[in-house]
Each structure stands twice: as structure tokens, then as C-alpha cells.
N, C-alpha and C. Protein backbone atom coordinates (compact mmCIF):
# COMPACT_ATOMS: atom_id res chain seq x y z
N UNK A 1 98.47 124.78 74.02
CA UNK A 1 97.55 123.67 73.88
C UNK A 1 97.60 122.79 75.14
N UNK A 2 96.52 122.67 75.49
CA UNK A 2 96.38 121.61 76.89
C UNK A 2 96.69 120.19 76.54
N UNK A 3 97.29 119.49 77.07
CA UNK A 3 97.42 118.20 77.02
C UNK A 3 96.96 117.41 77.76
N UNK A 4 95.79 116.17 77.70
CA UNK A 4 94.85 115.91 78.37
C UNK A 4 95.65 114.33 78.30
N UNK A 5 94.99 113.15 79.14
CA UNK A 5 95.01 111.70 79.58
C UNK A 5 94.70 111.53 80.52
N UNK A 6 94.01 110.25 80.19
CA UNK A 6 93.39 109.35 81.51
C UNK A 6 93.78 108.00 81.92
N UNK A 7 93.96 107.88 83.18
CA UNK A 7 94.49 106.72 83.51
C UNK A 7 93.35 106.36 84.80
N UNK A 8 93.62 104.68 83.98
CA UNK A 8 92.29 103.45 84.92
C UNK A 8 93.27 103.56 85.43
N UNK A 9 92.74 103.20 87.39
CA UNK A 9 93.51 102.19 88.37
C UNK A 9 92.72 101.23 88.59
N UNK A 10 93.33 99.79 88.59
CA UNK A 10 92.44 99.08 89.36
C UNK A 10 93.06 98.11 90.50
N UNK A 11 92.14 98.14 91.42
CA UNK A 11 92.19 97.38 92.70
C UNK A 11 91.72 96.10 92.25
N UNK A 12 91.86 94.73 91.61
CA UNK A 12 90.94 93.41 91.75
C UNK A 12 90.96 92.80 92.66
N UNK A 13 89.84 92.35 92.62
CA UNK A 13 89.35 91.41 93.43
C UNK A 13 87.96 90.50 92.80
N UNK A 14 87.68 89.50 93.27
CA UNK A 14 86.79 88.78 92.83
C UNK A 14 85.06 88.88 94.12
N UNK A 15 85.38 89.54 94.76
CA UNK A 15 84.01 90.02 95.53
C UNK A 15 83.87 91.69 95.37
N UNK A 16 84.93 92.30 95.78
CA UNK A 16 84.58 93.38 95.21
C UNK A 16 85.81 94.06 95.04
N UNK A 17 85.73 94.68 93.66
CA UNK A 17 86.77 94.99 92.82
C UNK A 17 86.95 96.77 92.53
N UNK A 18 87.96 97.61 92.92
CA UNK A 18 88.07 98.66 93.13
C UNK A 18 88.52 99.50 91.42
N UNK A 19 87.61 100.74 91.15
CA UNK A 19 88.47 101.20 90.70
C UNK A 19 88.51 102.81 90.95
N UNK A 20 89.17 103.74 89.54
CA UNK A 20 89.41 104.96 89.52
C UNK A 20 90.04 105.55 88.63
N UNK A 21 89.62 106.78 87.83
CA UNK A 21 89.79 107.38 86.87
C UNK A 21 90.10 108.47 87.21
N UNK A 22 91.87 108.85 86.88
CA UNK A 22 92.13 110.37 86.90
C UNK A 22 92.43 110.71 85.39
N UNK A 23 91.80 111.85 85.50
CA UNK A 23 91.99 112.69 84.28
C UNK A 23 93.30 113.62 84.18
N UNK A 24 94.42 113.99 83.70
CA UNK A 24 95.63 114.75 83.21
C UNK A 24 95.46 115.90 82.60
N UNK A 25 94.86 116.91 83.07
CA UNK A 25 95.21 118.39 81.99
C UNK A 25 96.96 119.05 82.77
N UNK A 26 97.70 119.32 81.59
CA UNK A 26 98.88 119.60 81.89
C UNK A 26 99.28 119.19 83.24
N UNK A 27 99.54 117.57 83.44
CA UNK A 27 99.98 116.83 84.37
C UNK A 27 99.13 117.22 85.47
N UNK A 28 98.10 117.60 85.76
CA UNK A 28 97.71 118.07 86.75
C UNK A 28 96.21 117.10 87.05
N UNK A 29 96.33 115.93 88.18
CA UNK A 29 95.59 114.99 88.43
C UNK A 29 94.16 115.60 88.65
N UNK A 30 93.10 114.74 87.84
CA UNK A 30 91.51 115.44 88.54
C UNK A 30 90.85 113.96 88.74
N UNK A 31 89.74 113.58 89.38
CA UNK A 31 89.74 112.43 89.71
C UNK A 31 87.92 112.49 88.62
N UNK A 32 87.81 111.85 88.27
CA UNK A 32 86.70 111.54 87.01
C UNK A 32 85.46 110.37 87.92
N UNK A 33 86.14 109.29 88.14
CA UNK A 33 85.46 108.12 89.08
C UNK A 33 86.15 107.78 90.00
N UNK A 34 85.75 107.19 90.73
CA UNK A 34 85.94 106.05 91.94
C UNK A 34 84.32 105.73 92.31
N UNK A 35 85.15 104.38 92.24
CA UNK A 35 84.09 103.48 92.79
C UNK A 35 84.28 101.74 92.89
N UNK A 36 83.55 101.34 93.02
CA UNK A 36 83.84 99.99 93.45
C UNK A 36 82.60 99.12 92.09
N UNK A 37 82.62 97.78 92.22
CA UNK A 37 81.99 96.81 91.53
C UNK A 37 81.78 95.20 92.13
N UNK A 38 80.62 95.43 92.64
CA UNK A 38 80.08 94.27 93.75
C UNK A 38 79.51 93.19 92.76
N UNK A 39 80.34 91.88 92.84
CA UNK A 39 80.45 91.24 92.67
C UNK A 39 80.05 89.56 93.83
N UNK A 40 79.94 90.06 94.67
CA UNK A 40 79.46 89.04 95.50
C UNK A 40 77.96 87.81 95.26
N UNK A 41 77.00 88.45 94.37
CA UNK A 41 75.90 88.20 94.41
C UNK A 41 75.71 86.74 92.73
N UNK A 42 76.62 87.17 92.44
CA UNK A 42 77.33 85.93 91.12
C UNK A 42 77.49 84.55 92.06
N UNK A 43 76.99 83.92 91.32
CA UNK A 43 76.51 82.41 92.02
C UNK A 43 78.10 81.53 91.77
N UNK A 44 79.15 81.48 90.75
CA UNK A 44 80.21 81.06 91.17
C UNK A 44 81.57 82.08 90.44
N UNK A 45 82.48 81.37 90.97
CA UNK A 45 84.09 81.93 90.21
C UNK A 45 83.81 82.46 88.77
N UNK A 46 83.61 81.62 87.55
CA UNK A 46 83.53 81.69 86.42
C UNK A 46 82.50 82.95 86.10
N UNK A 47 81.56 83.07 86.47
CA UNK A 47 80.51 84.31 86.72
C UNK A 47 81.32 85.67 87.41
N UNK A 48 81.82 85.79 87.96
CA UNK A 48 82.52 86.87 88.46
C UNK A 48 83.48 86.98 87.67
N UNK A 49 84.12 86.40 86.80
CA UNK A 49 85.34 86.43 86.35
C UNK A 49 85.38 87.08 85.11
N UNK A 50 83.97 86.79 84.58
CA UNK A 50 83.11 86.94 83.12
C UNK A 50 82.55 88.54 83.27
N UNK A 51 81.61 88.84 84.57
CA UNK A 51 81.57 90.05 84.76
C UNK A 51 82.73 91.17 84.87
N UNK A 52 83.80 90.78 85.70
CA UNK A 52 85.10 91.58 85.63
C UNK A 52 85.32 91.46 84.18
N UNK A 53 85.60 91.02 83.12
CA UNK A 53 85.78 90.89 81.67
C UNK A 53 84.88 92.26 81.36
N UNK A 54 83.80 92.02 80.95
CA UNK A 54 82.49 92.77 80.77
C UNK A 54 82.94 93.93 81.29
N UNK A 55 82.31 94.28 82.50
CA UNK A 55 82.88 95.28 83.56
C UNK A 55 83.84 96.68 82.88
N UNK A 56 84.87 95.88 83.32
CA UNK A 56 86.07 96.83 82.36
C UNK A 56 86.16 96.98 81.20
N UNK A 57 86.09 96.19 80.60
CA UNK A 57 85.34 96.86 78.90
C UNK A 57 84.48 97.87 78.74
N UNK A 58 83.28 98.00 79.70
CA UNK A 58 82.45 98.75 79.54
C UNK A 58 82.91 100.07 80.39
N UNK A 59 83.79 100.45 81.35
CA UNK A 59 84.48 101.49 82.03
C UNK A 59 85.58 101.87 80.89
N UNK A 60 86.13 101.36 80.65
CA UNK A 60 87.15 101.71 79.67
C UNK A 60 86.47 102.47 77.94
N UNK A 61 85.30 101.81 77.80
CA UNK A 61 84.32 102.41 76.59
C UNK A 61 83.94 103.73 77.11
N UNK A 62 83.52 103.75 78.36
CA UNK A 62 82.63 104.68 78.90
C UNK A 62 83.95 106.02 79.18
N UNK A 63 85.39 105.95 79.33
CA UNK A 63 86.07 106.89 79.54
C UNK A 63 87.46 107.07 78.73
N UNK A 64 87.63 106.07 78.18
CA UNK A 64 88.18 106.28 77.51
C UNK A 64 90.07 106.24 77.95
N UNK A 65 90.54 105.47 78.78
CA UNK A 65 91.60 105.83 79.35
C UNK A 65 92.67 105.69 78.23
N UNK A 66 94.29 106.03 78.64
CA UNK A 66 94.97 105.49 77.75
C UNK A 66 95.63 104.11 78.33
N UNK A 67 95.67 104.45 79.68
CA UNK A 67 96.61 103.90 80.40
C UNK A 67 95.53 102.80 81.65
N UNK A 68 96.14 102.00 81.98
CA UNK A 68 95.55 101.29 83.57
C UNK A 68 96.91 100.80 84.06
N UNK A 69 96.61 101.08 85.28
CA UNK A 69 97.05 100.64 86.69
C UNK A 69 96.64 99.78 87.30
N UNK A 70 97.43 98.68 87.63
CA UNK A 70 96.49 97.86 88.31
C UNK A 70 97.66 97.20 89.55
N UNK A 71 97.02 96.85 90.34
CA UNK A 71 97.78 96.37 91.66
C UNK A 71 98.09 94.70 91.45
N UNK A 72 99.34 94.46 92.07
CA UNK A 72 99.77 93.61 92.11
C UNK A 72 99.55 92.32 93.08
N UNK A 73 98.76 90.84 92.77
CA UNK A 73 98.69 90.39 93.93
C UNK A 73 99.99 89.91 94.94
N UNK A 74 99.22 90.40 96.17
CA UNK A 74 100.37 90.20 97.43
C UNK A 74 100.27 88.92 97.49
N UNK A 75 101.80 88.57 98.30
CA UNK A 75 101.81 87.01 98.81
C UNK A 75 100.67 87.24 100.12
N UNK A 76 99.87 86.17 100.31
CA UNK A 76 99.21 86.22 101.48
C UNK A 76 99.25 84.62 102.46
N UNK A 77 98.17 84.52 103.67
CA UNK A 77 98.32 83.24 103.73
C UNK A 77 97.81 82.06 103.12
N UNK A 78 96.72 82.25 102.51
CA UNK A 78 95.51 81.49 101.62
C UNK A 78 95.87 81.87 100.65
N UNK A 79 96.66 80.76 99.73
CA UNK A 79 96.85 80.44 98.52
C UNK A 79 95.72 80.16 97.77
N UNK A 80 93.93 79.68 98.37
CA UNK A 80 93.32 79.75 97.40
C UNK A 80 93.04 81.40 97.11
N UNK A 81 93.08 82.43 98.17
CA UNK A 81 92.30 83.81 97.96
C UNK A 81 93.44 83.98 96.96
N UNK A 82 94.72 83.86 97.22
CA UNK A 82 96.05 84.41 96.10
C UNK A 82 95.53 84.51 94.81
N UNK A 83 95.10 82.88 94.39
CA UNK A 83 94.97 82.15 93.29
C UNK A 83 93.71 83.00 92.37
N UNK A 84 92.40 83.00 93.07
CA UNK A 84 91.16 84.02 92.80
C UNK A 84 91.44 85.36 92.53
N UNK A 85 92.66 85.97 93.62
CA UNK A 85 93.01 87.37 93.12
C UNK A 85 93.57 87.46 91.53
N UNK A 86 94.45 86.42 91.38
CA UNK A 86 95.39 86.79 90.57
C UNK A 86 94.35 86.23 89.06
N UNK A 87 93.39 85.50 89.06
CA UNK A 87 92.73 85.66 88.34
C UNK A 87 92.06 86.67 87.86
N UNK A 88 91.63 87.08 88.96
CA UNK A 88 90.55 88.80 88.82
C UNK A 88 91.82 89.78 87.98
N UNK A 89 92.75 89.85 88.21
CA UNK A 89 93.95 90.55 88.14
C UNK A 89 93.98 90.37 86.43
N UNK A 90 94.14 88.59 86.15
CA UNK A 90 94.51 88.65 84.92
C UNK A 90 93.11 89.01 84.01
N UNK A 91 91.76 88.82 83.92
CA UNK A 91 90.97 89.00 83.41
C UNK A 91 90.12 90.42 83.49
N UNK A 92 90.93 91.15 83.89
CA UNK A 92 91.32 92.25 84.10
C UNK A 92 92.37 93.06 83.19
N UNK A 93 93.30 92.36 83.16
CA UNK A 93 94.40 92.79 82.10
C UNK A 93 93.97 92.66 80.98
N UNK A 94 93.28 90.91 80.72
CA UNK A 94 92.35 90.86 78.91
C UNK A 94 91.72 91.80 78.84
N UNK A 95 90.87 92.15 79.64
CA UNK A 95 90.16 93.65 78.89
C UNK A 95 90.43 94.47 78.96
N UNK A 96 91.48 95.18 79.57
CA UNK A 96 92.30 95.94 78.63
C UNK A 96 93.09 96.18 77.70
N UNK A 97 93.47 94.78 77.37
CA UNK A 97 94.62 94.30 75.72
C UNK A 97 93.55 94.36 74.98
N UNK A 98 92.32 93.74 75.35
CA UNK A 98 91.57 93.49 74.09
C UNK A 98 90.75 95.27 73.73
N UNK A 99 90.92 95.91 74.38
CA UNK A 99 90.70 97.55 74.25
C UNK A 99 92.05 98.13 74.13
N UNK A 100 92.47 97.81 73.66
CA UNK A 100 93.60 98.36 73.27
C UNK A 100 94.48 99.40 74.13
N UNK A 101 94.63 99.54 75.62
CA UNK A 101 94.59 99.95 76.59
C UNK A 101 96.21 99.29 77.01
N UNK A 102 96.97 100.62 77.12
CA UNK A 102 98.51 100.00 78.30
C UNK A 102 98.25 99.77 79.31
N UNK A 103 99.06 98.83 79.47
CA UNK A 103 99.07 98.31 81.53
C UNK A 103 100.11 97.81 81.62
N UNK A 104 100.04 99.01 83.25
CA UNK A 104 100.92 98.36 84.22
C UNK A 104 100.79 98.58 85.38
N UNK A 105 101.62 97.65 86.16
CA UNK A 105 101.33 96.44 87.13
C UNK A 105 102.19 97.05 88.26
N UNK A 106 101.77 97.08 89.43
CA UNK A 106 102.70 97.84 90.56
C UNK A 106 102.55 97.16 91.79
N UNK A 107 103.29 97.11 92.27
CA UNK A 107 103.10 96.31 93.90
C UNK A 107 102.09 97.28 94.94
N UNK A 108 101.60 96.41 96.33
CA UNK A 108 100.64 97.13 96.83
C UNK A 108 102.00 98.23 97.67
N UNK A 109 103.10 97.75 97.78
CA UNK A 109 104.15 98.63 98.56
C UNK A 109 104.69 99.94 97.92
N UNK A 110 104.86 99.53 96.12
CA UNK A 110 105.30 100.67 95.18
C UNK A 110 104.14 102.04 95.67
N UNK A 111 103.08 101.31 95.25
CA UNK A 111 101.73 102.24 95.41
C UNK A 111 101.93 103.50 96.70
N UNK A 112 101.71 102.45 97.79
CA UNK A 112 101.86 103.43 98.39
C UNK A 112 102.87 104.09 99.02
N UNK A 113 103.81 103.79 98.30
CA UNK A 113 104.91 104.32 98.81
C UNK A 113 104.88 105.99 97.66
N UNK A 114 104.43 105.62 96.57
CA UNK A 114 104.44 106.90 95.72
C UNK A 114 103.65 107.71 95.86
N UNK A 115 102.04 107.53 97.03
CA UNK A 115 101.33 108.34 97.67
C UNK A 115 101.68 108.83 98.50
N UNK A 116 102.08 108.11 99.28
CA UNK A 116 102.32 108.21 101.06
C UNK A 116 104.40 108.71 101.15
N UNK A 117 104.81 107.92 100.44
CA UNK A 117 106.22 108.40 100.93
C UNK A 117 106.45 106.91 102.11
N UNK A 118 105.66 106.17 102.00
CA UNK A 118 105.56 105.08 103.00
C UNK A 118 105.43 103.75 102.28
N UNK A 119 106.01 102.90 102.21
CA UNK A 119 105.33 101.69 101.51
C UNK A 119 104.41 100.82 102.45
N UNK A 120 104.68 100.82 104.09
CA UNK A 120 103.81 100.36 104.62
C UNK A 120 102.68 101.08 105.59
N UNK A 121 102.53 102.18 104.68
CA UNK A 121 100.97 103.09 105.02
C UNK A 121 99.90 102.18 105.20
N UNK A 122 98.73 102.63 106.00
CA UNK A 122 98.06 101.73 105.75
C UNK A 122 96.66 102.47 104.77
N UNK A 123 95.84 101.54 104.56
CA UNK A 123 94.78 101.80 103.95
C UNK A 123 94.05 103.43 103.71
N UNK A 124 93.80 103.56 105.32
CA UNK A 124 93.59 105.30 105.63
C UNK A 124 94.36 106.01 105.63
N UNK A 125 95.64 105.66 105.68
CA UNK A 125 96.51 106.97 105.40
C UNK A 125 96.52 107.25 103.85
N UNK A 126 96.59 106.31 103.32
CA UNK A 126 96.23 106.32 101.52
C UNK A 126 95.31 107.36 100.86
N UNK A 127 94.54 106.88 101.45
CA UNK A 127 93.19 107.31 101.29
C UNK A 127 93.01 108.69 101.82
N UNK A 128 93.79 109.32 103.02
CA UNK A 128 93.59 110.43 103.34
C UNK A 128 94.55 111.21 102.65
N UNK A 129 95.73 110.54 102.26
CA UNK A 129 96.93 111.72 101.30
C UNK A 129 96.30 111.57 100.00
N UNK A 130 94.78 110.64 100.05
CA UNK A 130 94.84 111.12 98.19
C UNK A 130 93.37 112.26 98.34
N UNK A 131 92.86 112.29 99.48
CA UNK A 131 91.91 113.55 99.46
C UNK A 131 92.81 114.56 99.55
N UNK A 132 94.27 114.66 100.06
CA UNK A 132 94.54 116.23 100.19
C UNK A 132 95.54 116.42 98.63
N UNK A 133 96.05 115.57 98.18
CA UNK A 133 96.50 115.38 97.01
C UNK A 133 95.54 116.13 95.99
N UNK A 134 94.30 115.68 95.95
CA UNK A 134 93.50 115.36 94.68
C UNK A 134 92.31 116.28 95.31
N UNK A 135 92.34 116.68 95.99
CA UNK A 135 90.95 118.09 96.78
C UNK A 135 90.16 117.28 95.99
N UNK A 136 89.74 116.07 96.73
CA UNK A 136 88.50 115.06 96.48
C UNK A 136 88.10 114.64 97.60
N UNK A 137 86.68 114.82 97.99
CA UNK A 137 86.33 114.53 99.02
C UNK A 137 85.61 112.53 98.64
N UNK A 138 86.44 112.21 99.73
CA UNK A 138 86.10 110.82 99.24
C UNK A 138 85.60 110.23 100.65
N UNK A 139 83.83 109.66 99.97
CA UNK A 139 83.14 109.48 100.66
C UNK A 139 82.52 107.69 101.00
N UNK A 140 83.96 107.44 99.59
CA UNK A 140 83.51 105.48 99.57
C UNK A 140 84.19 104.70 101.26
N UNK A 141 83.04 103.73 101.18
CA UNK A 141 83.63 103.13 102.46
C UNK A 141 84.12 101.88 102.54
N UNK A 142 84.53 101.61 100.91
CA UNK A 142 85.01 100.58 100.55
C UNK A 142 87.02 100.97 100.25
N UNK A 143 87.26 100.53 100.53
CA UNK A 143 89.21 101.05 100.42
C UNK A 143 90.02 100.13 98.85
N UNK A 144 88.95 99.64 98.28
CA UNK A 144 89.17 98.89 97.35
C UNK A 144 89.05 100.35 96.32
N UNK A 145 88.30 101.17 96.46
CA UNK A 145 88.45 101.87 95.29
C UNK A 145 89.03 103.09 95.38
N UNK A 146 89.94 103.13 96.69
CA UNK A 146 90.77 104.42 96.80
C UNK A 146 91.73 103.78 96.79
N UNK A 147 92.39 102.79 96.84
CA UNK A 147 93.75 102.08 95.97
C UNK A 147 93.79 101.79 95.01
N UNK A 148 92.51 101.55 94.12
CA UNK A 148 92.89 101.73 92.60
C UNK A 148 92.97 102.89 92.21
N UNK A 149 92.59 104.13 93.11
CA UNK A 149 92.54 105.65 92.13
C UNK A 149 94.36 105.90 92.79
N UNK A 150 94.62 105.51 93.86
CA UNK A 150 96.01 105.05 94.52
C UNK A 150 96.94 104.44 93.18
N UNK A 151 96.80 103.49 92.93
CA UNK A 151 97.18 102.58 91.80
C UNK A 151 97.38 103.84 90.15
N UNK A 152 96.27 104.51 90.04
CA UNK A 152 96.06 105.40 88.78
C UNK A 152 97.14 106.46 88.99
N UNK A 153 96.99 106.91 90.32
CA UNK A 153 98.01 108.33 90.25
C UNK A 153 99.75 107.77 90.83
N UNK A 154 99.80 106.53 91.29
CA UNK A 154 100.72 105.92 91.13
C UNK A 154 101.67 105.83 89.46
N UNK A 155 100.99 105.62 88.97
CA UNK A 155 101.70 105.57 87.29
C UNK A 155 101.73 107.25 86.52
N UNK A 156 100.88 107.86 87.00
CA UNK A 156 101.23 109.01 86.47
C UNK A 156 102.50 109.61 87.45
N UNK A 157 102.63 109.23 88.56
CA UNK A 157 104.19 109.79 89.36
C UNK A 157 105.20 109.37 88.61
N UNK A 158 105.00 107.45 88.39
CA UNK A 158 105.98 107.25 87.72
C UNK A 158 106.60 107.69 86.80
N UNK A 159 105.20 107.43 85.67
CA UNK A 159 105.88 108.25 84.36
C UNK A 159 106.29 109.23 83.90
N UNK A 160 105.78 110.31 84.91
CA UNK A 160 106.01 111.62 85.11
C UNK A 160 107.62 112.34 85.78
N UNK A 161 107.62 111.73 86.36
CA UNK A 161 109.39 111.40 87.18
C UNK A 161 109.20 112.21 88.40
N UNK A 162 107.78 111.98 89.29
CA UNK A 162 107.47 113.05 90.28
C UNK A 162 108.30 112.14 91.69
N UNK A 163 108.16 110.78 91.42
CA UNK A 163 108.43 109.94 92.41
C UNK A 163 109.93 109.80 92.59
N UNK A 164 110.48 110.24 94.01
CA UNK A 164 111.91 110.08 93.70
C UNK A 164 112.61 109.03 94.79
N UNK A 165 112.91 108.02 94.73
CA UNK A 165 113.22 106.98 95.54
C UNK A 165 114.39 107.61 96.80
N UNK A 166 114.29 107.23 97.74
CA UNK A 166 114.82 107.55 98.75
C UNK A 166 115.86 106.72 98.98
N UNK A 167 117.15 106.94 98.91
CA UNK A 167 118.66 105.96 99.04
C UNK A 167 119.14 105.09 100.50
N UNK A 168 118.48 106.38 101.97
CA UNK A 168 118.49 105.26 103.08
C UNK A 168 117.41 105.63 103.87
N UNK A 169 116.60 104.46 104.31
CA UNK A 169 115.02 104.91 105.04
C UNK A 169 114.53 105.74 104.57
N UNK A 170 113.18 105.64 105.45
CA UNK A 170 111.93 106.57 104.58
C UNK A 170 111.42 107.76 106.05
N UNK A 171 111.45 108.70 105.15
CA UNK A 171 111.13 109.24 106.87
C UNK A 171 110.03 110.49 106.11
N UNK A 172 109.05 111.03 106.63
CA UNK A 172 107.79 111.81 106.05
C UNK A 172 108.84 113.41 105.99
N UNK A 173 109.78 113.81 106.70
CA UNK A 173 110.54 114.99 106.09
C UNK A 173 111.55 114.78 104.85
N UNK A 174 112.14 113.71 104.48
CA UNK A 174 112.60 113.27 103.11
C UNK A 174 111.34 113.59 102.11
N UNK A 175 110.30 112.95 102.17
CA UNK A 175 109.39 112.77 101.33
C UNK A 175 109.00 114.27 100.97
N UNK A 176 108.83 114.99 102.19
CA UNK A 176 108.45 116.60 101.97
C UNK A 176 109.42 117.38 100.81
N UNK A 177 110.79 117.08 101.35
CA UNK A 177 111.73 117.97 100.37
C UNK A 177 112.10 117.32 99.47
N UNK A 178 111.58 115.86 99.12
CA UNK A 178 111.31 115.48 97.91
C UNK A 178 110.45 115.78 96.94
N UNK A 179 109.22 116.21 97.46
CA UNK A 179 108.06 116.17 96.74
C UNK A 179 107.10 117.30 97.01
N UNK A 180 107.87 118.68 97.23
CA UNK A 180 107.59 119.85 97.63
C UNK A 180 106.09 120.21 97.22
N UNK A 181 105.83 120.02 95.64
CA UNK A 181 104.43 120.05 94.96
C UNK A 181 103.55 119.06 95.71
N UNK A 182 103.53 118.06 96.69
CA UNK A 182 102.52 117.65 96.82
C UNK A 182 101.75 118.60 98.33
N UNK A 183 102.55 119.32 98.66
CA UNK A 183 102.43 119.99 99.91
C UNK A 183 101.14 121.27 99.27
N UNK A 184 99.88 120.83 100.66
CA UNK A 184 99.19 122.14 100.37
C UNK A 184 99.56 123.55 100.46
């Protein structure tokens, strides 16, 4: 018998908000969505905040996950952008409690460190170990929604016990003979 699950990732943000849906047949990642949710055109905070509500309710109806992922806000220098993230973040989380949906919460460093073998990868390298990962050709030119599908297959490493922490430095031949299956 196949054993199937889906896990949301999401990237928030309050202009534009990332996500991504992998699907699980016998642990084996397939990518369902990515995409993003433009939000810029909402006349204030409270309006964007209401749509992210909405939003994910209606992605989560539409697929059905068990699980979401969602990224953690970073310290940055603008405490108001912090403040807006971590809103998007939490009204984000309500709609998935109120869908009855698990979550959890990962740093932007965990993330990619469980893609990449790097915690300070940057954006495109992410994004390029999750096309050879996931034989998905990914054509968004937004990076908000290849860190939430980042974020999604992040929690299935975890929970899965694929991710194996490295005891001193990080170096891309550790990661190899750590993580032999991710090699084409």
C-alpha cells in the first residue's frame, strides 16, 4: 500500500508571500504547486493580512495538506518590516489551526541548511538544489516561492530523519556522504 502526504511550505510576507506543495508517495517528494501570492495592490496592512487569512484557507481546501512549513522571521534591520513579517507569519499560522492543519516553524538557516548542506546558501543555490532534488523545472522569478517549497521539503527531511547534522563545519563533501540519496 502506498503511503501518500502533503506538506504546505510557506514563505510570508505581506507584499508577496511564497508558497509550495509537495506531495509524499512512499517518502518520495513530488512538487504539486509553487507559486507566489501578490499582495501589493491591497490599499493597507489590515487588507493584506485578511487576504493572507483567506488565501491559505483556500490553498489548504484546495490540497489538502497535512502538514505546513513555514519560515521563521529573521532578525533584520527595520524593525517595522520585522514587525509586518511576523504578522504575515502569524495570520498565516491562524489559518492553518483554524483548518486543522500541523505547523511548524523553521529558521531561514535550518532551511537551508537541510537543502543545501549550507545554512548560509543563498537564494539560487536553494533554488537550484531543489530543481535537481525534485526534477522540477522551476521557472518562478520570484524566490519567495522556492523557499517555501524549501521550507515544505525541509520538514519532510526532518521528520523523516534524512537530515543529519554535522558535529564540526559544514563542508559540501560531508553533506555528500551524508546524504548519498540526494545525489543524481
Amino acid at each position: 500500500m502506498i503511503k501518500t502526504r502533503r506538506i504546505l511550505g510557506i514563505d510570508p510576507g505581506t507584499t508577496i508571500l511564497g508558497f509550495g506543495i509537495i506531495e509524499l508517495k512512499d517518502n518520495k517528494p513530488t512538487v504539486l504547486e509553487l507559486n507566489v501570492l501578490h499582495l501589493k495592490s491591497y490599499a493597507d496592512h489590515q487588507s493584506k493580512l485578511r487576504e493572507i487569512f483567506l488565501r491559505v484557507q483556500e490553498i489548504i481546501e484546495t490540497y489538502q495538506p497535512e502538514s505546513m512549513s513555514i519560515e521563521s522571521p529573521f532578525f533584520g534591520k527595520n524593525a517595522q518590516s520585522m514587525h509586518k513579517l511576523g504578522r504575515a507569519q502569524g495570520v498565516a499560522i491562524a489559518a492553518a489551526m483554524v483548518m486543522g492543519v500541523e505547523i511548524f516553524e523553521f529558521s531561514p538557516k535550518t532551511i537551508k541548511k537541510s537543502i543545501t548542506g549550507n545554512g548560509n546558501a543563498t537564494k539560487e543555490q536553494v533554488a537550484m538544489m531543489l530543481k535537481t532534488i525534485l526534477n522540477f523545472k522551476i521557472e518562478t522569478k520570484y524566490h519567495d516561492a522556492t523557499d517555501a517549497l524549501a521550507a515544505a521539503l525541509c520538514l519532510h527531511y526532518q521528520s523523516s530523519g534524512h537530515t543529519k547534522e554535522t558535529k564540526s563545519g559544514n563542508s559540501w563533501k560531508k553533506f555528500i556522504a551524508q546524504n548519498p540519496e540526494r545525489i543524481l
